[in-house]
C-alpha atoms as a PDB file:
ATOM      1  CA  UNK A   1     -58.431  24.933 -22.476  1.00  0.00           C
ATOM      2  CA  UNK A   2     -61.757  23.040 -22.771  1.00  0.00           C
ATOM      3  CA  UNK A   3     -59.821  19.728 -21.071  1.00  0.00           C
ATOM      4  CA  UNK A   4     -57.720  21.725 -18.506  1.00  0.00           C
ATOM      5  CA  UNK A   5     -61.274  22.746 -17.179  1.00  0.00           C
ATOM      6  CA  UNK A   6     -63.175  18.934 -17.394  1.00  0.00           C
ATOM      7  CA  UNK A   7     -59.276  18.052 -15.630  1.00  0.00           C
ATOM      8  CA  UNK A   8     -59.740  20.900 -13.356  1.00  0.00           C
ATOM      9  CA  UNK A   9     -63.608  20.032 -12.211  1.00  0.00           C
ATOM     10  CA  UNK A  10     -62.954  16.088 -12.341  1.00  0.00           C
ATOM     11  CA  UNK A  11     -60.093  17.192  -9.593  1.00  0.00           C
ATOM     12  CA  UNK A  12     -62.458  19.233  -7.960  1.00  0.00           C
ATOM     13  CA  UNK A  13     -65.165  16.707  -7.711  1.00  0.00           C
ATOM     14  CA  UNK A  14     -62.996  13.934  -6.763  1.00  0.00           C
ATOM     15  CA  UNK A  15     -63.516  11.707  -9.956  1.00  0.00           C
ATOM     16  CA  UNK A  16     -61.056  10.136 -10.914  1.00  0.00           C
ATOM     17  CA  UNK A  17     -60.179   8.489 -14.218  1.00  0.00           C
ATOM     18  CA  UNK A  18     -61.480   5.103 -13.738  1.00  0.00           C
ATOM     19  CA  UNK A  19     -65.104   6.897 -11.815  1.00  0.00           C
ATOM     20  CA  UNK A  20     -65.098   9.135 -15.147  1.00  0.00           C
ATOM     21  CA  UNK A  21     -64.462   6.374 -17.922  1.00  0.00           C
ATOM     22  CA  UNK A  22     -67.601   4.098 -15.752  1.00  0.00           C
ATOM     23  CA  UNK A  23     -69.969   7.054 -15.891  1.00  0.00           C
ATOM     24  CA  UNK A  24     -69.335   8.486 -19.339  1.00  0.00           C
ATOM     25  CA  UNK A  25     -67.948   5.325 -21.815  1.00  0.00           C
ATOM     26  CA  UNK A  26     -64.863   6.827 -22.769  1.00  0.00           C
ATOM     27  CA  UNK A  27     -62.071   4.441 -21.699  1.00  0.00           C
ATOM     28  CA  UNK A  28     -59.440   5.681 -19.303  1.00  0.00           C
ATOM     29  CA  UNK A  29     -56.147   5.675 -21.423  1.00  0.00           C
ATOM     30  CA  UNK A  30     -58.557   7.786 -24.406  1.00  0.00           C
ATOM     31  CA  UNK A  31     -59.139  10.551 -21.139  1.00  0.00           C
ATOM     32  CA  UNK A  32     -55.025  10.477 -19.762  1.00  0.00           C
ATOM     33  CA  UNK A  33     -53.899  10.928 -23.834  1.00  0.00           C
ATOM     34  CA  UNK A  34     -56.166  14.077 -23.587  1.00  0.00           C
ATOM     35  CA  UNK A  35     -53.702  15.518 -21.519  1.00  0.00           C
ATOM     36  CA  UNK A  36     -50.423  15.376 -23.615  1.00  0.00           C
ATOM     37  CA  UNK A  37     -51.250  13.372 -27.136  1.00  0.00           C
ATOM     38  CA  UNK A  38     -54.644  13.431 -28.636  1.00  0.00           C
ATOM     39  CA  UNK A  39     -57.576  16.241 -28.934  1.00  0.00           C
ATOM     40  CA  UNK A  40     -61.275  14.899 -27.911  1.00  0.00           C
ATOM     41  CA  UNK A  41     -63.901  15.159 -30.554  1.00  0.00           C
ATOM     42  CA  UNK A  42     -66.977  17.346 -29.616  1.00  0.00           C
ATOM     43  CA  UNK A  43     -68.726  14.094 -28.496  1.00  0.00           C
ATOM     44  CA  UNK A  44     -66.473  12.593 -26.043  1.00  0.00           C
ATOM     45  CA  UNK A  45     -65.907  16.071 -24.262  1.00  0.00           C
ATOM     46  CA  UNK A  46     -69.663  16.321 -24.040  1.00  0.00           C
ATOM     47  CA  UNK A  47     -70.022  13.116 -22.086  1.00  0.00           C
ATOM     48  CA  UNK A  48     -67.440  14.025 -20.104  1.00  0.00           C
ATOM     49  CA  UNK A  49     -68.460  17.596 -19.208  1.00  0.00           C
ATOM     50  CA  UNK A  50     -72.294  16.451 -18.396  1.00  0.00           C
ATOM     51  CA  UNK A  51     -70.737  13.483 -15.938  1.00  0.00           C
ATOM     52  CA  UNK A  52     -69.302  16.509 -13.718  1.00  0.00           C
ATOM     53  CA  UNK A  53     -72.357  19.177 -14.542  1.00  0.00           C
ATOM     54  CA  UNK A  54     -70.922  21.283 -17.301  1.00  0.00           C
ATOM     55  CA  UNK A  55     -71.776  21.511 -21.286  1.00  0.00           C
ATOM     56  CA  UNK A  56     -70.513  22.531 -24.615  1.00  0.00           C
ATOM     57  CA  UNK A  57     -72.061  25.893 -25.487  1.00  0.00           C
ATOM     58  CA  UNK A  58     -71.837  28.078 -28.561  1.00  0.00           C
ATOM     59  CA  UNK A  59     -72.084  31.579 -28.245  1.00  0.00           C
ATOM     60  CA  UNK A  60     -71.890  35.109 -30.443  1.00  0.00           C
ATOM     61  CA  UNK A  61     -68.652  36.793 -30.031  1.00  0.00           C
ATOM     62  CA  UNK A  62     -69.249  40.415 -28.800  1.00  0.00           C
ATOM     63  CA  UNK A  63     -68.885  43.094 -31.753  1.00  0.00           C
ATOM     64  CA  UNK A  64     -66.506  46.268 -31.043  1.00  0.00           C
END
């Protein structure tokens, strides 16, 4: 769910691959394999989340 939403704002901000893999370090073809082959580690998704204003957060799941 975590990269549907980074796809979701990158489409929403206009950034495309090649704008995202400039302003974070993670190369292009490591983002696209996101999408169908390979799961980010917690550091890659956290570059790319800050490039378009969002960020990893751990909260307390809510007790019954």
């Amino acid at each position: 769910p975590f990269v549907r939403r980074l796809f979701d704002e990158m489409r929403r901000q206009q950034i495309g691959v090649i704008d995202m893999e400039s302003r974070s370090g993670i190369h292009r073809n490591t983002l696209r394999d996101w999408r169908t082959r390979t799961k980010p580690n917690v550091d890659n998704i956290e570059a790319c989340l800050n490039v378009v204003g969002l960020r990893l957060a751990i909260v307390k799941i809510a007790e019954d």
